[in-house]
C-alpha atoms as a PDB file:
ATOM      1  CA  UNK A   1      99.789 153.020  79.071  1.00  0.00           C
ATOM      2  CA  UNK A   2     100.028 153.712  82.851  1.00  0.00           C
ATOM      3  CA  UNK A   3      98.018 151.853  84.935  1.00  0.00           C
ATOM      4  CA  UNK A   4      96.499 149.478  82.153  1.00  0.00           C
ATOM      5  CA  UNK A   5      94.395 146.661  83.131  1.00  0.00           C
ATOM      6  CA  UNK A   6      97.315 144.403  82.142  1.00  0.00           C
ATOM      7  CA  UNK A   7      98.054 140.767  83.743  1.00  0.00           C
ATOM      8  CA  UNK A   8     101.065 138.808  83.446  1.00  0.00           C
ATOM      9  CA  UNK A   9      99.699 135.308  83.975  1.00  0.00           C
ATOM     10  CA  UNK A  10     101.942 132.695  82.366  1.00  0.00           C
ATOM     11  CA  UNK A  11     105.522 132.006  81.679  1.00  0.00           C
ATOM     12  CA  UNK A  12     107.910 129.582  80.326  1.00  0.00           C
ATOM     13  CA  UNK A  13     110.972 128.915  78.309  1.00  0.00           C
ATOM     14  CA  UNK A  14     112.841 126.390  76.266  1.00  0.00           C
ATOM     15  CA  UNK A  15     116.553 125.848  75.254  1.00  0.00           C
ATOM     16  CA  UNK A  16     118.030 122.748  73.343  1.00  0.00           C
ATOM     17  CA  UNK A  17     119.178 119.932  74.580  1.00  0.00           C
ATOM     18  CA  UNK A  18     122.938 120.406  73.254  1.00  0.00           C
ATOM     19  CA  UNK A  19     124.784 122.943  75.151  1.00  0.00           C
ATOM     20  CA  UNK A  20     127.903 124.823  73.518  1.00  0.00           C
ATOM     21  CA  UNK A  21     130.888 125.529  75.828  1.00  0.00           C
ATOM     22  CA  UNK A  22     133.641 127.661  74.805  1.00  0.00           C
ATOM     23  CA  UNK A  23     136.144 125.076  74.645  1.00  0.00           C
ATOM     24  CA  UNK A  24     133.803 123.844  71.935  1.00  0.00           C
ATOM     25  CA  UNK A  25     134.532 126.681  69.852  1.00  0.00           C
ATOM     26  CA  UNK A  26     137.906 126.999  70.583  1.00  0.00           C
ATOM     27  CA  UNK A  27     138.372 123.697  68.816  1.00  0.00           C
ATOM     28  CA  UNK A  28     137.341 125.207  65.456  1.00  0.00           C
ATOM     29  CA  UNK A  29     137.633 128.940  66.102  1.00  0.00           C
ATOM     30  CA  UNK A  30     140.733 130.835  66.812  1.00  0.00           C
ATOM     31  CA  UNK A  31     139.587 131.251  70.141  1.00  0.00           C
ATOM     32  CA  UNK A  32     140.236 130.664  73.861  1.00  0.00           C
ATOM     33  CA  UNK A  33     137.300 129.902  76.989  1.00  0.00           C
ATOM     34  CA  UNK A  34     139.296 133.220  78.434  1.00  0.00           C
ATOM     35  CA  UNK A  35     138.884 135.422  75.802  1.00  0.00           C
ATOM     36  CA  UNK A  36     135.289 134.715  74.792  1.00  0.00           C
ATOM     37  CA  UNK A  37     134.789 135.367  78.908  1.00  0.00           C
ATOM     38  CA  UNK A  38     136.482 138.540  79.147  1.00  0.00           C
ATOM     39  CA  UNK A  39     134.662 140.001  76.321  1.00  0.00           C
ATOM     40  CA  UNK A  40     131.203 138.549  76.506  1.00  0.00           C
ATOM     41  CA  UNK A  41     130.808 137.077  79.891  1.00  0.00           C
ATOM     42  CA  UNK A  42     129.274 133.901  78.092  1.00  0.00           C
ATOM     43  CA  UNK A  43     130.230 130.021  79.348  1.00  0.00           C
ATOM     44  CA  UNK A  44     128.066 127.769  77.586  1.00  0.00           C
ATOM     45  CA  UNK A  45     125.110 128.452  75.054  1.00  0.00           C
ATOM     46  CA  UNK A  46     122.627 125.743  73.365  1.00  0.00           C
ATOM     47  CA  UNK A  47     122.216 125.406  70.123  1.00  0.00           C
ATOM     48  CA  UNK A  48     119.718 123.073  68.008  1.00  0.00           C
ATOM     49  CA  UNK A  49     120.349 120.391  66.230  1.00  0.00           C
ATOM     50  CA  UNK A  50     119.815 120.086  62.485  1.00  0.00           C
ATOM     51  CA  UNK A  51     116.343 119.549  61.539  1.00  0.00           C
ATOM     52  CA  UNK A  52     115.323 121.515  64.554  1.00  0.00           C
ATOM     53  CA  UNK A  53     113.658 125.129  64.443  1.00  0.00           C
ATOM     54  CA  UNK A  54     112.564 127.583  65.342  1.00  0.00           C
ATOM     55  CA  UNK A  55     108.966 126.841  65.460  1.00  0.00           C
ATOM     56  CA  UNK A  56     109.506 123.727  67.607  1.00  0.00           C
ATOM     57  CA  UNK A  57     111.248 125.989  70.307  1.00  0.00           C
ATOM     58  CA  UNK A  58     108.170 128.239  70.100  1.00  0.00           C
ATOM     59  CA  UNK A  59     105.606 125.585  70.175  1.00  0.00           C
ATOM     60  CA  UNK A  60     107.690 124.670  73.331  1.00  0.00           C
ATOM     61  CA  UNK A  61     107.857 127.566  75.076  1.00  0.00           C
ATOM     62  CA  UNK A  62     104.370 128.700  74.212  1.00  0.00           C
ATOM     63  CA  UNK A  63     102.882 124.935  75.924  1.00  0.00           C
ATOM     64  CA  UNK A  64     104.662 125.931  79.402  1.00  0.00           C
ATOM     65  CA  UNK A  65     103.654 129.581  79.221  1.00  0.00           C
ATOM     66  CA  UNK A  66      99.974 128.101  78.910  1.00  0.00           C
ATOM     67  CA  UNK A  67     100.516 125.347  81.485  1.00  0.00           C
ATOM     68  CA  UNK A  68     101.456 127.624  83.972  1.00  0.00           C
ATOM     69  CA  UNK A  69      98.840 129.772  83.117  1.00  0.00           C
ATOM     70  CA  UNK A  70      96.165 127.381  83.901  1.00  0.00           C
ATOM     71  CA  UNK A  71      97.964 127.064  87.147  1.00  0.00           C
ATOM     72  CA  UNK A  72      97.975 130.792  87.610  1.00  0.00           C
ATOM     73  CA  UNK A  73      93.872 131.059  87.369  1.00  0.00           C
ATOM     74  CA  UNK A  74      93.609 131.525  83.471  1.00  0.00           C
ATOM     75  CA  UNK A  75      92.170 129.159  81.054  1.00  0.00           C
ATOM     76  CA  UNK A  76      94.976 127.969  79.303  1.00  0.00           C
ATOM     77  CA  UNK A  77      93.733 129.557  76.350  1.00  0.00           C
ATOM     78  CA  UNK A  78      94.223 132.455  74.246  1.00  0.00           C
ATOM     79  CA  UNK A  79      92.422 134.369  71.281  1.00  0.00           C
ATOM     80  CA  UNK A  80      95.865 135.913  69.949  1.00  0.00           C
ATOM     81  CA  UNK A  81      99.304 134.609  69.080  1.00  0.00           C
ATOM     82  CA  UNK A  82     102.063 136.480  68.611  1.00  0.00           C
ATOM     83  CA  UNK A  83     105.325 135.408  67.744  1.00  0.00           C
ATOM     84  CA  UNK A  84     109.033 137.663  67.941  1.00  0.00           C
ATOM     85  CA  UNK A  85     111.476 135.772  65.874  1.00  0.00           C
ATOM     86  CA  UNK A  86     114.529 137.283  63.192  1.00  0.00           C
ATOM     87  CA  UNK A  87     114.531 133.518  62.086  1.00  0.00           C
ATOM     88  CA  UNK A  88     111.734 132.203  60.923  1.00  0.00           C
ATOM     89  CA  UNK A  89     110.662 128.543  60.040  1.00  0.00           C
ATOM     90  CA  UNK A  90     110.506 130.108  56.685  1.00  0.00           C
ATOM     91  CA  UNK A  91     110.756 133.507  54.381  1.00  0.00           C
ATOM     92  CA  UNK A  92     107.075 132.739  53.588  1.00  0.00           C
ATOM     93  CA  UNK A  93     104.352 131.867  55.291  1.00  0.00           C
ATOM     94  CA  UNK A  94     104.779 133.318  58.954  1.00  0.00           C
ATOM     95  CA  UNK A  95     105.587 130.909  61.805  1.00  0.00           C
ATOM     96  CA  UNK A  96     103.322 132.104  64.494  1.00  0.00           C
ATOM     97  CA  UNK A  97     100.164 130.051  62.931  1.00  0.00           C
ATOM     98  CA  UNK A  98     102.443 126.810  62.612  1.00  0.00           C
ATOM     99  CA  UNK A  99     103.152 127.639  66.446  1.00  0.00           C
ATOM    100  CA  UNK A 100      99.103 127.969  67.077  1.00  0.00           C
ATOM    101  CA  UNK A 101      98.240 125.016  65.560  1.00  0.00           C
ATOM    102  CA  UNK A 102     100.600 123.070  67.273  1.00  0.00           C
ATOM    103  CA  UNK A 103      99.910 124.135  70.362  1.00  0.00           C
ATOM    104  CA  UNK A 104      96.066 123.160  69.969  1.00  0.00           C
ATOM    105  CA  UNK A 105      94.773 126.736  69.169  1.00  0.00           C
ATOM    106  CA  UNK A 106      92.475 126.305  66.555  1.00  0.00           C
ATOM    107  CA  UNK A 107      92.078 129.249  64.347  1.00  0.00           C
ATOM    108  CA  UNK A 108      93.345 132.210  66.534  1.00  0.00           C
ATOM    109  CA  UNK A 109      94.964 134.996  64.687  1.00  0.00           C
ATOM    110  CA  UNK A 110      98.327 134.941  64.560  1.00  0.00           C
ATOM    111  CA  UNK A 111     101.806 136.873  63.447  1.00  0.00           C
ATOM    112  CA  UNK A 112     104.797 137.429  63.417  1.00  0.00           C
ATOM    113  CA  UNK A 113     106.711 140.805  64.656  1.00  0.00           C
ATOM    114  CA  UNK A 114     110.609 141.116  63.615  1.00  0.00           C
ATOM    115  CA  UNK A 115     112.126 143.649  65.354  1.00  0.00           C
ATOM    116  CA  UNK A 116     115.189 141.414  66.021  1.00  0.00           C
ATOM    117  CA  UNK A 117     117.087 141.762  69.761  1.00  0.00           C
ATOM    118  CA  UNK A 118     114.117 144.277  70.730  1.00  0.00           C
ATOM    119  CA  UNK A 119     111.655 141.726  69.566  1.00  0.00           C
ATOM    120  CA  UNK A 120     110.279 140.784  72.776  1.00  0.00           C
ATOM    121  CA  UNK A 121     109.661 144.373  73.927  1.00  0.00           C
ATOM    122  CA  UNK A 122     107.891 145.337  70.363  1.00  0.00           C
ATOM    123  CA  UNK A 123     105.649 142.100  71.126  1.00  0.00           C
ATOM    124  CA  UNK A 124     104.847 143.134  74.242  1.00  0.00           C
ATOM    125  CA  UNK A 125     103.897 146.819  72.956  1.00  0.00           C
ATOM    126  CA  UNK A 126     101.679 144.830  70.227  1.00  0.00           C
ATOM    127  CA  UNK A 127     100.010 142.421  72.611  1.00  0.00           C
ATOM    128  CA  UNK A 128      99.132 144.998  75.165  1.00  0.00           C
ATOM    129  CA  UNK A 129      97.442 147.567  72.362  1.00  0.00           C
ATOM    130  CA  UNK A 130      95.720 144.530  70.833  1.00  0.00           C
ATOM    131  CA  UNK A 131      94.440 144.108  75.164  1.00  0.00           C
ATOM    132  CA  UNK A 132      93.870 147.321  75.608  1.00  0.00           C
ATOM    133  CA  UNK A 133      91.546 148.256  72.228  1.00  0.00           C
ATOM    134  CA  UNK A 134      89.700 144.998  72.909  1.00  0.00           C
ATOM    135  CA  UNK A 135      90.666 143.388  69.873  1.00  0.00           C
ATOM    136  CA  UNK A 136      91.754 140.465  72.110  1.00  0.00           C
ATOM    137  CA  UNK A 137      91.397 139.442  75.591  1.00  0.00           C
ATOM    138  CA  UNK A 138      94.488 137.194  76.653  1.00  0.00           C
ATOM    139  CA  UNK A 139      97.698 137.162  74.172  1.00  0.00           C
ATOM    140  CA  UNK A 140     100.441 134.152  73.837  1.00  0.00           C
ATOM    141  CA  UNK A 141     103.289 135.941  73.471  1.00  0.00           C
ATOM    142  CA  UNK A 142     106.919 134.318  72.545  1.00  0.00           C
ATOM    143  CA  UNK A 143     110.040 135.213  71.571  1.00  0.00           C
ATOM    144  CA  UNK A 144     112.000 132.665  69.681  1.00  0.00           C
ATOM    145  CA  UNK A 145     115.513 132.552  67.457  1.00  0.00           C
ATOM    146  CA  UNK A 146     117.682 130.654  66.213  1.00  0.00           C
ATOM    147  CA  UNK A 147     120.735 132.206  65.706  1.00  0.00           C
ATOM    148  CA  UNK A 148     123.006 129.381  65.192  1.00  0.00           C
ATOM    149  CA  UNK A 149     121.253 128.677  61.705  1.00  0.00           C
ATOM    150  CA  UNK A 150     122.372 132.419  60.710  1.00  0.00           C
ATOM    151  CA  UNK A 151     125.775 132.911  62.333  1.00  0.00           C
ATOM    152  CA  UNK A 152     128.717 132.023  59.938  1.00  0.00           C
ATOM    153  CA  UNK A 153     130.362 129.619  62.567  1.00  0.00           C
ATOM    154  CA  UNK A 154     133.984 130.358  61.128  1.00  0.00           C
ATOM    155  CA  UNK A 155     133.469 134.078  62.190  1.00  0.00           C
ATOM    156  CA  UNK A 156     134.995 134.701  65.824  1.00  0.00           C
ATOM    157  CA  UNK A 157     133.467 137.693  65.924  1.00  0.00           C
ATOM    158  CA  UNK A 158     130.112 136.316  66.391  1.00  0.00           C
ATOM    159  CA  UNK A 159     130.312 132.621  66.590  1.00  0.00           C
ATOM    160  CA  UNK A 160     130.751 132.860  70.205  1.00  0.00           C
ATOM    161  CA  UNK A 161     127.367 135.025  71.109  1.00  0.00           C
ATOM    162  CA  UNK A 162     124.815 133.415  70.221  1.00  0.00           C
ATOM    163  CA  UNK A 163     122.955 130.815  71.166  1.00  0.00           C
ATOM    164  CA  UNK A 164     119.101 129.952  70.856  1.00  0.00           C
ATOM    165  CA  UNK A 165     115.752 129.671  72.956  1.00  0.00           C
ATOM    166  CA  UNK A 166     112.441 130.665  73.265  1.00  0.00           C
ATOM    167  CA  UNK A 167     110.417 132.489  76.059  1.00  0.00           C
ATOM    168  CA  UNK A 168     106.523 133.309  76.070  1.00  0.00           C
ATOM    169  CA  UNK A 169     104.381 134.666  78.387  1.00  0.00           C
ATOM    170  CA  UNK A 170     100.457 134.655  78.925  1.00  0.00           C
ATOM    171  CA  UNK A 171      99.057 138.324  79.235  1.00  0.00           C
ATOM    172  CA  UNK A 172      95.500 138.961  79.845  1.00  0.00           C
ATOM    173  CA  UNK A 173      92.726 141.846  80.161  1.00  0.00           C
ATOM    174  CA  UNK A 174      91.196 142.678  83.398  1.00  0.00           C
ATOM    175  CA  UNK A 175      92.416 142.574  87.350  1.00  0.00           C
ATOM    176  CA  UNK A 176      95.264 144.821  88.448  1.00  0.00           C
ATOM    177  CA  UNK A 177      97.927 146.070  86.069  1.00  0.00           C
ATOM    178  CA  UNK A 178     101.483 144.528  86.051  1.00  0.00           C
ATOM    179  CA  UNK A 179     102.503 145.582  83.160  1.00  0.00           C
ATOM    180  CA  UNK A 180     102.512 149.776  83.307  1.00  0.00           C
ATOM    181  CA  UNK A 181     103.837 151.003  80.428  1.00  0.00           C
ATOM    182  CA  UNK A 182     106.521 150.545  77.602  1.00  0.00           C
ATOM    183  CA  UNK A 183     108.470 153.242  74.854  1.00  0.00           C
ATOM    184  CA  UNK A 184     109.662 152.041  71.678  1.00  0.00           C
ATOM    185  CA  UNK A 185     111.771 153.611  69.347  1.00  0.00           C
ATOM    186  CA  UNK A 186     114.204 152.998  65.818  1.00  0.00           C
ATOM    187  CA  UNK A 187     116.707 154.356  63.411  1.00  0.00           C
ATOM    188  CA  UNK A 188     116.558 153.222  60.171  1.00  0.00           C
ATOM    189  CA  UNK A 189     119.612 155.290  59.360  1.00  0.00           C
ATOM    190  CA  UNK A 190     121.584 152.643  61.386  1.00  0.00           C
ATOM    191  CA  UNK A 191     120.181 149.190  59.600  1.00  0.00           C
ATOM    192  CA  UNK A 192     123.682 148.119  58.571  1.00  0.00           C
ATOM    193  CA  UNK A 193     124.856 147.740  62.130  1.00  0.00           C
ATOM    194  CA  UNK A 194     123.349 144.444  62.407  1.00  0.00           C
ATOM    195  CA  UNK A 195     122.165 142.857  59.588  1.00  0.00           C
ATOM    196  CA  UNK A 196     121.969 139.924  57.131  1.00  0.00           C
ATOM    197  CA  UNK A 197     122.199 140.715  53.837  1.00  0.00           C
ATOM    198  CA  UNK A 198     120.959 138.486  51.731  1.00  0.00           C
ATOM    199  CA  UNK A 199     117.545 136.438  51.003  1.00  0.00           C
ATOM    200  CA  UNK A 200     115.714 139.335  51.078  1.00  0.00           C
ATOM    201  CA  UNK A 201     114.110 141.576  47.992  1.00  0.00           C
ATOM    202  CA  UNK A 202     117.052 143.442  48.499  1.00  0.00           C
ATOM    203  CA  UNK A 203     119.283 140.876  47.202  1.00  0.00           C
ATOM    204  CA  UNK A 204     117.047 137.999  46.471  1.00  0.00           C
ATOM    205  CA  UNK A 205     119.489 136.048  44.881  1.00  0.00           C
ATOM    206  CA  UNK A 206     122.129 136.813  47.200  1.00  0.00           C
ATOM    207  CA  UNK A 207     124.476 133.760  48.522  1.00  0.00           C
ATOM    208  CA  UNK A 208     125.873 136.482  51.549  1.00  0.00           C
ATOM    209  CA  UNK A 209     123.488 134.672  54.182  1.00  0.00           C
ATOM    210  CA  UNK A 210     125.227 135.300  57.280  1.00  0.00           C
ATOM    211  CA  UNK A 211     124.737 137.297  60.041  1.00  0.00           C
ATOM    212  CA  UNK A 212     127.278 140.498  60.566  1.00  0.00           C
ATOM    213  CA  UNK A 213     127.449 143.141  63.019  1.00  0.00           C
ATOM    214  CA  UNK A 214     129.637 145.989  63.964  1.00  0.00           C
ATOM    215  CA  UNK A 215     130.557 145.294  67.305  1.00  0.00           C
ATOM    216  CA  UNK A 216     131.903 148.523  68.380  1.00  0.00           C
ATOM    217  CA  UNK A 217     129.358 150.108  66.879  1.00  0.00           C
ATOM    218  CA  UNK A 218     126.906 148.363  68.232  1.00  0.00           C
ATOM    219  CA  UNK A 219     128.276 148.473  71.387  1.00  0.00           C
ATOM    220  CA  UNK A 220     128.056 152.175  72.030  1.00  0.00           C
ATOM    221  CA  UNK A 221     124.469 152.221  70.572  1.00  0.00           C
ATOM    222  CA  UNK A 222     123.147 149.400  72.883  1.00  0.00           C
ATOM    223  CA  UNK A 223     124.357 151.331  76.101  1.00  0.00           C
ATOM    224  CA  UNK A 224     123.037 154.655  74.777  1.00  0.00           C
ATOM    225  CA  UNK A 225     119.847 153.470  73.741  1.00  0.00           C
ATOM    226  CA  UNK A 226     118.852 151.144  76.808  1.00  0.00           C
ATOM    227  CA  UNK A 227     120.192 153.813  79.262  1.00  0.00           C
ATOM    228  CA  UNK A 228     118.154 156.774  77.487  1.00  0.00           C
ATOM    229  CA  UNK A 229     115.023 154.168  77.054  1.00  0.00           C
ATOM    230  CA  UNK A 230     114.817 152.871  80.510  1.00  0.00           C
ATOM    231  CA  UNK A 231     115.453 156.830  81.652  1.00  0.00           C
ATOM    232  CA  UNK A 232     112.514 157.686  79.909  1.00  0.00           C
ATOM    233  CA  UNK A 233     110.534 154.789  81.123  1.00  0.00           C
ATOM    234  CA  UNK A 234     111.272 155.396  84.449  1.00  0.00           C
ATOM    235  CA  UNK A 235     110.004 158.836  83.977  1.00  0.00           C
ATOM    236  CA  UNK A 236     106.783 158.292  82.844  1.00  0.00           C
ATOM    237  CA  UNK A 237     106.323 154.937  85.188  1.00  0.00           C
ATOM    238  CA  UNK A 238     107.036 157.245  88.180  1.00  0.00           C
ATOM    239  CA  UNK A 239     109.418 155.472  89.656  1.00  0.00           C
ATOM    240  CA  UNK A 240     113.177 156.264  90.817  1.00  0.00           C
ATOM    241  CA  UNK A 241     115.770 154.227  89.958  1.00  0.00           C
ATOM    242  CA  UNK A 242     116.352 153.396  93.939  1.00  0.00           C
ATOM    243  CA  UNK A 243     112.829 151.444  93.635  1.00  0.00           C
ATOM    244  CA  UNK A 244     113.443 149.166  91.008  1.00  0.00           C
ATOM    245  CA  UNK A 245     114.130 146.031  92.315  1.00  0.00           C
ATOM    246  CA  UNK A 246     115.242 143.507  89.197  1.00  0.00           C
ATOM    247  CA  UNK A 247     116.494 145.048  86.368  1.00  0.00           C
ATOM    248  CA  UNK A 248     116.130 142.867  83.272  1.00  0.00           C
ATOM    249  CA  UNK A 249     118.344 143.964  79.721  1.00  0.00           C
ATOM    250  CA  UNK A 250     118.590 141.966  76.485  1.00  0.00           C
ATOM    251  CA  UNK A 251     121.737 139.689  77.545  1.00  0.00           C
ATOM    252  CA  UNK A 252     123.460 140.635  75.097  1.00  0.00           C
ATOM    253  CA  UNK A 253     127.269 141.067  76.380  1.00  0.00           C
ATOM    254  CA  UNK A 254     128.054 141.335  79.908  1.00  0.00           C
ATOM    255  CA  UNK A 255     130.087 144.595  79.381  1.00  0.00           C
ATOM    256  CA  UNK A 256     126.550 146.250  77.768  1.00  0.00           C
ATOM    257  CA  UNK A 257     124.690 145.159  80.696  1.00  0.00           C
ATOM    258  CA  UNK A 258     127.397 146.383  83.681  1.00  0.00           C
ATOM    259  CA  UNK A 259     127.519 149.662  81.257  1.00  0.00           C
ATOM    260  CA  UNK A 260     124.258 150.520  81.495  1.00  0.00           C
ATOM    261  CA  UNK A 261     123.675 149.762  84.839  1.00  0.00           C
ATOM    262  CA  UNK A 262     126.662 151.903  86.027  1.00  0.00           C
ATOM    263  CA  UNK A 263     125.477 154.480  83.915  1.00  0.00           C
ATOM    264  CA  UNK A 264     121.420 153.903  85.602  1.00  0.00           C
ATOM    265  CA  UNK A 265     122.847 153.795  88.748  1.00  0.00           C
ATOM    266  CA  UNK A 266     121.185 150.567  89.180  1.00  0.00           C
ATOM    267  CA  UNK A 267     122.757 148.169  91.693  1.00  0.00           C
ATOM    268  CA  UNK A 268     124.790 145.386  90.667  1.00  0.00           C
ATOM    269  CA  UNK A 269     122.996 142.420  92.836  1.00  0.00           C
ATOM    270  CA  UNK A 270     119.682 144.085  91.366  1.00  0.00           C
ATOM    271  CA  UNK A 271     121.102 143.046  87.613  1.00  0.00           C
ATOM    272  CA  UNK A 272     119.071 139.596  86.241  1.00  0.00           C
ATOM    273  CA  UNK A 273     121.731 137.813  84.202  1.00  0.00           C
ATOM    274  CA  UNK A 274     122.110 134.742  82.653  1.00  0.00           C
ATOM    275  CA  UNK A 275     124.156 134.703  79.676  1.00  0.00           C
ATOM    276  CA  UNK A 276     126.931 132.791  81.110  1.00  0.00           C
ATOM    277  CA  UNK A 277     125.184 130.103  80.447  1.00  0.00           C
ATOM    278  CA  UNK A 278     122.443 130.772  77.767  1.00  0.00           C
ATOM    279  CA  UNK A 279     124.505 132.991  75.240  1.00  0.00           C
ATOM    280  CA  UNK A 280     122.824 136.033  73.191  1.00  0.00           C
ATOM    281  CA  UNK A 281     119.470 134.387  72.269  1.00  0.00           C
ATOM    282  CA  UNK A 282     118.298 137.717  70.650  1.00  0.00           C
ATOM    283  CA  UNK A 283     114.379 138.647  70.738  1.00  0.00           C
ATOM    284  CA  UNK A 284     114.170 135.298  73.583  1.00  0.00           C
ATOM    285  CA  UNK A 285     116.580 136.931  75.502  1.00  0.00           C
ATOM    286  CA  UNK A 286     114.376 138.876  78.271  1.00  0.00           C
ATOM    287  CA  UNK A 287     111.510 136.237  78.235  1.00  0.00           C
ATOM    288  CA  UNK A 288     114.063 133.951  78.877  1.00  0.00           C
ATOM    289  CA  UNK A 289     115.605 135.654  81.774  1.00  0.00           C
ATOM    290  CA  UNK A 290     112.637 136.310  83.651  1.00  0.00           C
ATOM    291  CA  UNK A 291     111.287 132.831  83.246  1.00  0.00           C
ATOM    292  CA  UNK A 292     114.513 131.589  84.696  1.00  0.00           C
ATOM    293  CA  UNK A 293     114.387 133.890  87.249  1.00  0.00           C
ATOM    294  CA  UNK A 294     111.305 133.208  88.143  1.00  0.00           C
ATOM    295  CA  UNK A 295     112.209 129.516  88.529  1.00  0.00           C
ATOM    296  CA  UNK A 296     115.345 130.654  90.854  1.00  0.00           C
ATOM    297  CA  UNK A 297     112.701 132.470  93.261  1.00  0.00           C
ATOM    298  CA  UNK A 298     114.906 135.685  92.108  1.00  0.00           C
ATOM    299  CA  UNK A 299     111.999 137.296  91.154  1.00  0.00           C
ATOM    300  CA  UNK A 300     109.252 137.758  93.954  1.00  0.00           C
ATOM    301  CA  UNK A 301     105.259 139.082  93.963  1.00  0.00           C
ATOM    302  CA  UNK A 302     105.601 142.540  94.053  1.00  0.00           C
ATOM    303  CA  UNK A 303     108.727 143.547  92.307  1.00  0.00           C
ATOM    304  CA  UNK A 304     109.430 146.519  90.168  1.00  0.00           C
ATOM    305  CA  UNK A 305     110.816 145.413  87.278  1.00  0.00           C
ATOM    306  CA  UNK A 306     112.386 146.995  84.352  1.00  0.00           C
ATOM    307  CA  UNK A 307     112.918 145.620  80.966  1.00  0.00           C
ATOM    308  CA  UNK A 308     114.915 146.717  78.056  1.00  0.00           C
ATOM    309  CA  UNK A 309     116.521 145.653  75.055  1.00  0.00           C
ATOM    310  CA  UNK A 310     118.747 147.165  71.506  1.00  0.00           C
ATOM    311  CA  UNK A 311     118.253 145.429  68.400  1.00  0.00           C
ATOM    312  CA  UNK A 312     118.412 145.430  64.434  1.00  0.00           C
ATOM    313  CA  UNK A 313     116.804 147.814  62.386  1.00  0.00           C
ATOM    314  CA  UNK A 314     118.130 150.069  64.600  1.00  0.00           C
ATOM    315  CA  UNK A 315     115.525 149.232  67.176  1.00  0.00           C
ATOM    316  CA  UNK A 316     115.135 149.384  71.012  1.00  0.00           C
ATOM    317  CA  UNK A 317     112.936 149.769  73.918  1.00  0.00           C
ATOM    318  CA  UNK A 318     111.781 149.305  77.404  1.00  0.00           C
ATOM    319  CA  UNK A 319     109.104 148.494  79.558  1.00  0.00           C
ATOM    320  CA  UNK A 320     108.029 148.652  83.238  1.00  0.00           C
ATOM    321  CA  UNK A 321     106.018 145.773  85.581  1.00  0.00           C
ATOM    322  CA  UNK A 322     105.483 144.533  88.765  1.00  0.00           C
ATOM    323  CA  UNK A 323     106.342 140.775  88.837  1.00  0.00           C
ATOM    324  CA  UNK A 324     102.859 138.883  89.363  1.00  0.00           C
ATOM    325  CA  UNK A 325     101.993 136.122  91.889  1.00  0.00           C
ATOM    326  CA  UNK A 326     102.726 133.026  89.738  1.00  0.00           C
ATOM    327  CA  UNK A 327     102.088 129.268  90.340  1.00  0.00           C
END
């Protein structure tokens, strides 16, 4: 993919209204503001409210990504929707075509791509190839979850990581590339490191609905993976890792992201981070941190940026870009 035609032209995100502090868990969970900060680097995350999905975080998220757009040059428009989410409005249908039609798209194609933490990344790989054959011409691309609606909230381990959002960005063919290129990669041989069980044919009838992960596990994993990933796309990008000048991974844990950086070699004031106060909001997670970035004037025209992310499945991932002029 180096050197594709590819435009960043929109962005925008959306988080609920109710934020989460840690002293909000600690009322229920055994569970201290201290701990959860020591071992996540989390504050505060938002969570929705019941009767609230994922879908309506989406739709959200996907209107600001086209507003800005429009301000950026573009139409406003798009021929292709695609949506990252590991929680769905529902098992069946998909949610991306809810999210179209709600955001005034008529009949444009439109799917959904699981790929859970690295969902953002995997979208991005799908929108670009979709681009890049011609199949499409400009791509809405979010990455929504609701995590809160899948984590047992009685489980310390995880009750304190999550939180939920949505980010989406506008990409479209034509004018100079800023997005260069992006490596992808899985082990199915490590699905039980994340994973929730039930619902599925699996275990149709399954009441085990929550959300479990091996935290060490999937510690070790998440550094290995990110550091070998953005290694390789460094390599084939051309660049050094003294050039990059933002460096963007799936907020996750705080520990993950110093890890890898140490291990990169990447700077620490050159780390975009913002799960102290947005939580672990899975496959939203980078979209999310670059559009709030982008509102800070941390991210500037011109900028080599580096993305990438671990997930489910196993699955992970990155991607290289230089940040766009933006309205």
């Amino acid at each position: 993919m180096h050197d594709r035609a590819l435009r960043l032209t929109g962005l925008g995100h959306a988080l609920p209204a109710r934020v989460v502090a840690n002293d909000d868990l600690a009322a229920t969970l055994d569970t201290s503001d201290e701990w959860i900060r020591t071992r996540s680097g989390i504050a505060t995350r938002h969570h929705v409210d019941p009767g609230t999905a994922t879908s309506d975080l989406a739709a959200e998220a996907g209107a600001r990504a086209l507003k800005a757009d429009l301000r950026s040059g573009g139409s406003g428009e798009v021929d292709l929707v695609v949506l990252a989410t590991t929680t769905p409005d529902r098992t069946c249908p998909a949610t991306a075509p809810l999210v179209a039609h709600r955001l005034g798209l008529g009949t444009v194609p439109a799917f959904d791509v699981n790929a859970v933490c690295s969902g953002f990344l995997y979208g991005l790989s799908t929108a670009s190839a979709m681009l890049t054959a011609g199949a499409a011409d400009s791509v809405l691309l979010v990455a929504a979850d609701t995590f809160s609606t899948i984590v047992d909230p009685t489980d310390r381990r995880t009750a304190f990581l999550f939180g939920d959002g949505a980010g989406a960005v506008v990409l479209r063919a034509g004018g100079g590339p800023t997005v260069h290129d992006i490596v992808l990669g899985s082990d199915g041989g490590q699905e039980d490191l994340i994973i929730t069980p039930g619902g599925g044919s699996r275990e149709p009838r399954s009441d085990d609905r929550w959300f479990t992960m091996q935290g060490q596990a999937v510690y070790r994993q998440a550094v290995d993976r990110m550091t070998v990933s953005t290694r390789e796309i460094l390599d084939r990008t051309g660049w050094v890792v003294d050039e990059v000048d933002r460096f963007v991974g799936h907020q996750a844990n705080r520990r993950i992201l110093d890890a890898v950086a140490n291990r990169l070699g990447v700077a620490a004031d050159r780390v975009v981070a913002n799960l102290d106060r947005v939580g672990n909001t899975a496959a939203a997670s980078i979209p999310v941190a670059l559009s709030d970035a982008h509102e800070q004037g941390v991210l500037r025209a011109g900028d080599k940026v580096v993305l990438t992310a671990f997930g489910g499945g196993a699955t992970w991932g990155a991607a290289t870009l230089t940040w766009p002029e933006l309205a």
